[in-house]
Structure formats: structure tokens, C-alpha cells
N, C-alpha and C. Protein backbone atom coordinates (compact mmCIF):
# COMPACT_ATOMS: atom_id res chain seq x y z
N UNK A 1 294.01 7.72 152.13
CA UNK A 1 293.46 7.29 150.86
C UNK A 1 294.06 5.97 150.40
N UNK A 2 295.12 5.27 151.00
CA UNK A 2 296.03 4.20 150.49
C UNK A 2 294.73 3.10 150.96
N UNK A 3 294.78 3.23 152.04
CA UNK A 3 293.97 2.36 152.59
C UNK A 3 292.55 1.99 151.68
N UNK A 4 291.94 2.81 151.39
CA UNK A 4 290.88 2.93 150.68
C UNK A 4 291.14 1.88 149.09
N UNK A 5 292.67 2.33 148.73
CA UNK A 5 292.77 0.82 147.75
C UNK A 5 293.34 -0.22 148.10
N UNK A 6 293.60 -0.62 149.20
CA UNK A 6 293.99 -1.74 149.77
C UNK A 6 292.88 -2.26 149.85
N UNK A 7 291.88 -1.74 150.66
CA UNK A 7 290.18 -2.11 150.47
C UNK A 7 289.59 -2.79 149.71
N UNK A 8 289.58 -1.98 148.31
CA UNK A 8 289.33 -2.26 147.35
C UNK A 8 289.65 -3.29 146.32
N UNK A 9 291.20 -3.17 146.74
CA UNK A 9 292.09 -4.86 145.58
C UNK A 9 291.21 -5.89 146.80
N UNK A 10 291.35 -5.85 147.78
CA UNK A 10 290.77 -6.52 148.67
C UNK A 10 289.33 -7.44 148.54
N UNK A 11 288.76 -6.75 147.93
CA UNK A 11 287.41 -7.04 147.39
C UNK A 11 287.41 -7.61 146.13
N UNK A 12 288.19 -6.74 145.57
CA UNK A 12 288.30 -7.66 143.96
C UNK A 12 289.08 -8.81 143.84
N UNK A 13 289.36 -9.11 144.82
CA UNK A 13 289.87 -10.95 145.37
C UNK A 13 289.30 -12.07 146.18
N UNK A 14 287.89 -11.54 146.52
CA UNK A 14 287.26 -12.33 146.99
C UNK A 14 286.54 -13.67 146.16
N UNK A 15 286.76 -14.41 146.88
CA UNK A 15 286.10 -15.75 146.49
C UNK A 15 285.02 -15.54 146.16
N UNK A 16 283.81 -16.08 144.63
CA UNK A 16 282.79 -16.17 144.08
C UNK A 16 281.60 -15.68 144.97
N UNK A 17 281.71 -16.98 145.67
CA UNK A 17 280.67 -17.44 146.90
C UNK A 17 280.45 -16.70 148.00
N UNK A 18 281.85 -15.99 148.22
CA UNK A 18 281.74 -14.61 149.44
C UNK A 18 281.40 -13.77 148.77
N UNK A 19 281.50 -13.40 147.53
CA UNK A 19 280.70 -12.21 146.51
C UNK A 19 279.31 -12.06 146.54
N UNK A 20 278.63 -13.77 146.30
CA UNK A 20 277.68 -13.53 146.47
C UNK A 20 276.77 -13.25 147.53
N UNK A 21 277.21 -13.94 148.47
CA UNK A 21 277.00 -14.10 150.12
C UNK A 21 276.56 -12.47 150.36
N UNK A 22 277.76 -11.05 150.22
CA UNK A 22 277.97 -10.48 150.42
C UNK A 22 276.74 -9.36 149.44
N UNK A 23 276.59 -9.66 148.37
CA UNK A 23 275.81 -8.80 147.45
C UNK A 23 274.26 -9.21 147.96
N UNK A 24 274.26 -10.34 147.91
CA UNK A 24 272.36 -10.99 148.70
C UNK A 24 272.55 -9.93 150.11
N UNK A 25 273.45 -10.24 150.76
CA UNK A 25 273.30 -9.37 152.47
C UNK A 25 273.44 -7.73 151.90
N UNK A 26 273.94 -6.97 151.35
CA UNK A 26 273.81 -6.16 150.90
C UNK A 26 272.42 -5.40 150.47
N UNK A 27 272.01 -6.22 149.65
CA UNK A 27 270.41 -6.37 148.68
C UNK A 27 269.95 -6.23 150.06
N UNK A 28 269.48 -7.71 150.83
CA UNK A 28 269.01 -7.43 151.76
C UNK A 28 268.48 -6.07 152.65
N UNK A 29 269.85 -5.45 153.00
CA UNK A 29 269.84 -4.26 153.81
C UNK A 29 269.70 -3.00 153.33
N UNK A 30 269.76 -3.30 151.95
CA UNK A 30 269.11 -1.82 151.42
C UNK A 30 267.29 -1.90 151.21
N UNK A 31 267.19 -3.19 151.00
CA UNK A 31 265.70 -3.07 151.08
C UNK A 31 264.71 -2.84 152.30
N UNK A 32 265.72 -3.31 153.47
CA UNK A 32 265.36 -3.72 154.44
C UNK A 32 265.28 -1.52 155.44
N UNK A 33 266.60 -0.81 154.41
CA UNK A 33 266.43 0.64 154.94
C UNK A 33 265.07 1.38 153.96
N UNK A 34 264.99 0.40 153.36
CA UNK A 34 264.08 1.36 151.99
C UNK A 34 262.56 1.10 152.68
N UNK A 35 262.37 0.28 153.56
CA UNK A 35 261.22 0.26 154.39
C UNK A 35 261.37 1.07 155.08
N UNK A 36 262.16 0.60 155.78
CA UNK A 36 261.83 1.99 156.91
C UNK A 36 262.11 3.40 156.70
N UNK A 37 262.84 4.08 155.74
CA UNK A 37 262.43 5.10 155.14
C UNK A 37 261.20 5.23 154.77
N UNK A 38 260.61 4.34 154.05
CA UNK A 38 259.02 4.99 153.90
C UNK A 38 258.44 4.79 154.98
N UNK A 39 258.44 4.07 156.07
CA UNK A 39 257.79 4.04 157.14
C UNK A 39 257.97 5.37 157.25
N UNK A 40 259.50 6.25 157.77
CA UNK A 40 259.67 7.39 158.47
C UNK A 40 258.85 8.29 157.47
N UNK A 41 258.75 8.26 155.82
CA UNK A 41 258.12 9.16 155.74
C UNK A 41 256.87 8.93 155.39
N UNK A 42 255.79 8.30 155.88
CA UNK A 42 254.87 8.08 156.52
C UNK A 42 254.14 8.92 157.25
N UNK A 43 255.80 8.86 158.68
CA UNK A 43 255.45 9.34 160.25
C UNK A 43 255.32 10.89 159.53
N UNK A 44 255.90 10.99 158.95
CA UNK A 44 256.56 12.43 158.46
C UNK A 44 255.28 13.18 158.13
N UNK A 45 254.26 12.76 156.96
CA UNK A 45 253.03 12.88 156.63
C UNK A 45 252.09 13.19 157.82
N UNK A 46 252.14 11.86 158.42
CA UNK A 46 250.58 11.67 159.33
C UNK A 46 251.23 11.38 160.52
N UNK A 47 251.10 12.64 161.40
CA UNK A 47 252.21 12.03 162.47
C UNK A 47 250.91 11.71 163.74
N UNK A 48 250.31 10.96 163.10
CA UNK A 48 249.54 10.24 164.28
C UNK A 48 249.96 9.03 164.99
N UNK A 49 250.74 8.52 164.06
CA UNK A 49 251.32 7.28 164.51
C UNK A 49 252.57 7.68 165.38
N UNK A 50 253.11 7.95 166.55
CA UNK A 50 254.43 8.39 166.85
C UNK A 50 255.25 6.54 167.13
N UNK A 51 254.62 5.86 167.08
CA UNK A 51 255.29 4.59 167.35
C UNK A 51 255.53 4.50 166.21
N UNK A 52 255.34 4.45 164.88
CA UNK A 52 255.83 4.36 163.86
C UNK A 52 257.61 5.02 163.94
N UNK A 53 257.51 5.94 164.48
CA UNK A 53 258.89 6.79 164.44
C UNK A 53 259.45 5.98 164.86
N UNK A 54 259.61 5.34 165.85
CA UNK A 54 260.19 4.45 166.57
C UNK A 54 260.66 3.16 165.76
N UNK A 55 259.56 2.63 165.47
CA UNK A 55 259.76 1.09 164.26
C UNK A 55 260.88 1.84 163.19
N UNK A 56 260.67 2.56 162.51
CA UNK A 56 261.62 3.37 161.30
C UNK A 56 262.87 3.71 162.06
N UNK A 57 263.00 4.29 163.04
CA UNK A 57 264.45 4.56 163.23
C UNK A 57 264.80 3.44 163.77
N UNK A 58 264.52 2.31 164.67
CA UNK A 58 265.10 1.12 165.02
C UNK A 58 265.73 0.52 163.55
N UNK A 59 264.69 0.59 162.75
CA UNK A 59 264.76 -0.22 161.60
C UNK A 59 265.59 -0.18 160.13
N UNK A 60 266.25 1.51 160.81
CA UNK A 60 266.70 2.02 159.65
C UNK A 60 268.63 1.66 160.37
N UNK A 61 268.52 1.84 162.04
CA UNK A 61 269.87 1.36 162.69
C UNK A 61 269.79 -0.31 162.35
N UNK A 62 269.15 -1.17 162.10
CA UNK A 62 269.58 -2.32 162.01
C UNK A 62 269.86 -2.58 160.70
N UNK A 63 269.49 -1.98 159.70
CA UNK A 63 269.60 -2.28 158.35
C UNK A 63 271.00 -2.06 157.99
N UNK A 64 271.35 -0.50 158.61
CA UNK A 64 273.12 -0.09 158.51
C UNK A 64 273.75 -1.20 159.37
N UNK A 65 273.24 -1.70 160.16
CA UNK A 65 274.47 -2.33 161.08
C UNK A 65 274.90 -3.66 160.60
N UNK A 66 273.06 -3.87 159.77
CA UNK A 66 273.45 -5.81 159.20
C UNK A 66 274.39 -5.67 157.61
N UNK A 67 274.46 -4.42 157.03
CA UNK A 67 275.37 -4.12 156.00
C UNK A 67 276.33 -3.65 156.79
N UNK A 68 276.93 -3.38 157.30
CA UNK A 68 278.30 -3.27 157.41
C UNK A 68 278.84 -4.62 158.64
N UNK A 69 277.88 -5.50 159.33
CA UNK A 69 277.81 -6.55 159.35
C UNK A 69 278.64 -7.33 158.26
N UNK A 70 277.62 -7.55 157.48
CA UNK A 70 278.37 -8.38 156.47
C UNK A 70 279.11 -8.17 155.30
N UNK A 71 279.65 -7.14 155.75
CA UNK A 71 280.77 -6.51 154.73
C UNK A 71 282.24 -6.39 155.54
N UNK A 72 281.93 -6.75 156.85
CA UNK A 72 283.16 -7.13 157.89
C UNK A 72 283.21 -8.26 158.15
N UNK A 73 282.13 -9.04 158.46
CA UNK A 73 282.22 -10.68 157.88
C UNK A 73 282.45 -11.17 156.56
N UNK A 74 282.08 -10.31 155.50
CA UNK A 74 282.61 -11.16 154.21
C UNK A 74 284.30 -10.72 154.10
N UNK A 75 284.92 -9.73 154.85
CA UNK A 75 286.81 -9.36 154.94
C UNK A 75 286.91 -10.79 155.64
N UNK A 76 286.09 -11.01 156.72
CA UNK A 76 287.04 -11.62 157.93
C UNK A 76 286.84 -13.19 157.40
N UNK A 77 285.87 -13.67 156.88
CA UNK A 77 285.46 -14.76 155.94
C UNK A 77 286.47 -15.45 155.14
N UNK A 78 286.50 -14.53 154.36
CA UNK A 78 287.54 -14.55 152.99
C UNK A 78 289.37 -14.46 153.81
N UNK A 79 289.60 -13.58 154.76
CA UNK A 79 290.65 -13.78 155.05
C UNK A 79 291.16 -14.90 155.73
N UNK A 80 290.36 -15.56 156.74
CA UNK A 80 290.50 -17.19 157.25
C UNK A 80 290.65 -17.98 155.78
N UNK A 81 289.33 -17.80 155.01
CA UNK A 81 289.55 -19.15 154.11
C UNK A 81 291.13 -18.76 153.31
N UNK A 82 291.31 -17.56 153.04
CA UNK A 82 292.62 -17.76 152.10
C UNK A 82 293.69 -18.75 153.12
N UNK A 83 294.01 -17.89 154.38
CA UNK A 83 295.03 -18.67 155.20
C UNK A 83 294.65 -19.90 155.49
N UNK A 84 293.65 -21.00 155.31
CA UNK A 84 293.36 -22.31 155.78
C UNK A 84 293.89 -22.93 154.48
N UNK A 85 293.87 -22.19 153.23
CA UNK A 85 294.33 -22.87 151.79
C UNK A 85 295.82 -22.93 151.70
């Protein structure tokens, strides 16, 4: 659990610009799962489409991966720029 607020002060020290960087990529990837959830439940409805299943679960692994993407790029971001200052 320590870790979890190390995390956290962690974040609440980030530079403006990596905040925002980080909240747009965020936004992004929740909208980006909120499609393909309704895609899946869609498939879920009318399962005529089975390629649909396919588009939704690809789509729902890239959405998690580009948020926690850039929530390990906005640590690793922010930790270069502090040490270059």
C-alpha cells in the first residue's frame, strides 16, 4: 500500500503540460473503450455479426493498453524532464 502513495505524491507533481498530455490520452482511451463496448454489446444483441466480436475485443485491448501507455509515459516523461532541470 506504500507504494500506492508514492504513486500518487508522484502524480500530484507532475508538470502542467504532462497533466494535460496525460488527461487528453486518458479521455481518449476511455472513449475509445466506450466504443467498443457498445460494439460488444451490439454483438451481444444480434449476434449475426461474429466479426464484430472481434473489432470490440481488439478494440477494447488497445484502448487499455494506450491508457496505461500513457500513464507510464507521462511517469517516465516527467521523470527525465525533472532530472534534465
Amino acid at each position: 500500500m506504500k507504494w500506492i502513495h508514492i504513486l500518487a505524491n508522484e502524480i500530484k507533481n507532475f508538470d502542467k503540460k504532462t497533466i494535460f498530455i496525460l488527461k487528453k490520452g486518458l479521455l481518449f482511451s476511455l472513449f475509445l473503450s466506450l466504443f467498443s463496448t457498445s460494439l460488444l454489446a451490439f454483438y451481444e444483441k444480434f449476434f449475426a455479426f461474429p466479426i464484430l466480436f472481434k473489432v470490440g475485443i481488439s478494440l477494447l485491448r488497445t484502448s487499455l493498453m494506450f491508457a496505461v501507455t500513457f500513464f507510464i509515459c507521462a511517469i517516465g516523461f516527467d521523470t527525465i524532464k525533472k532530472e534534465w532541470n
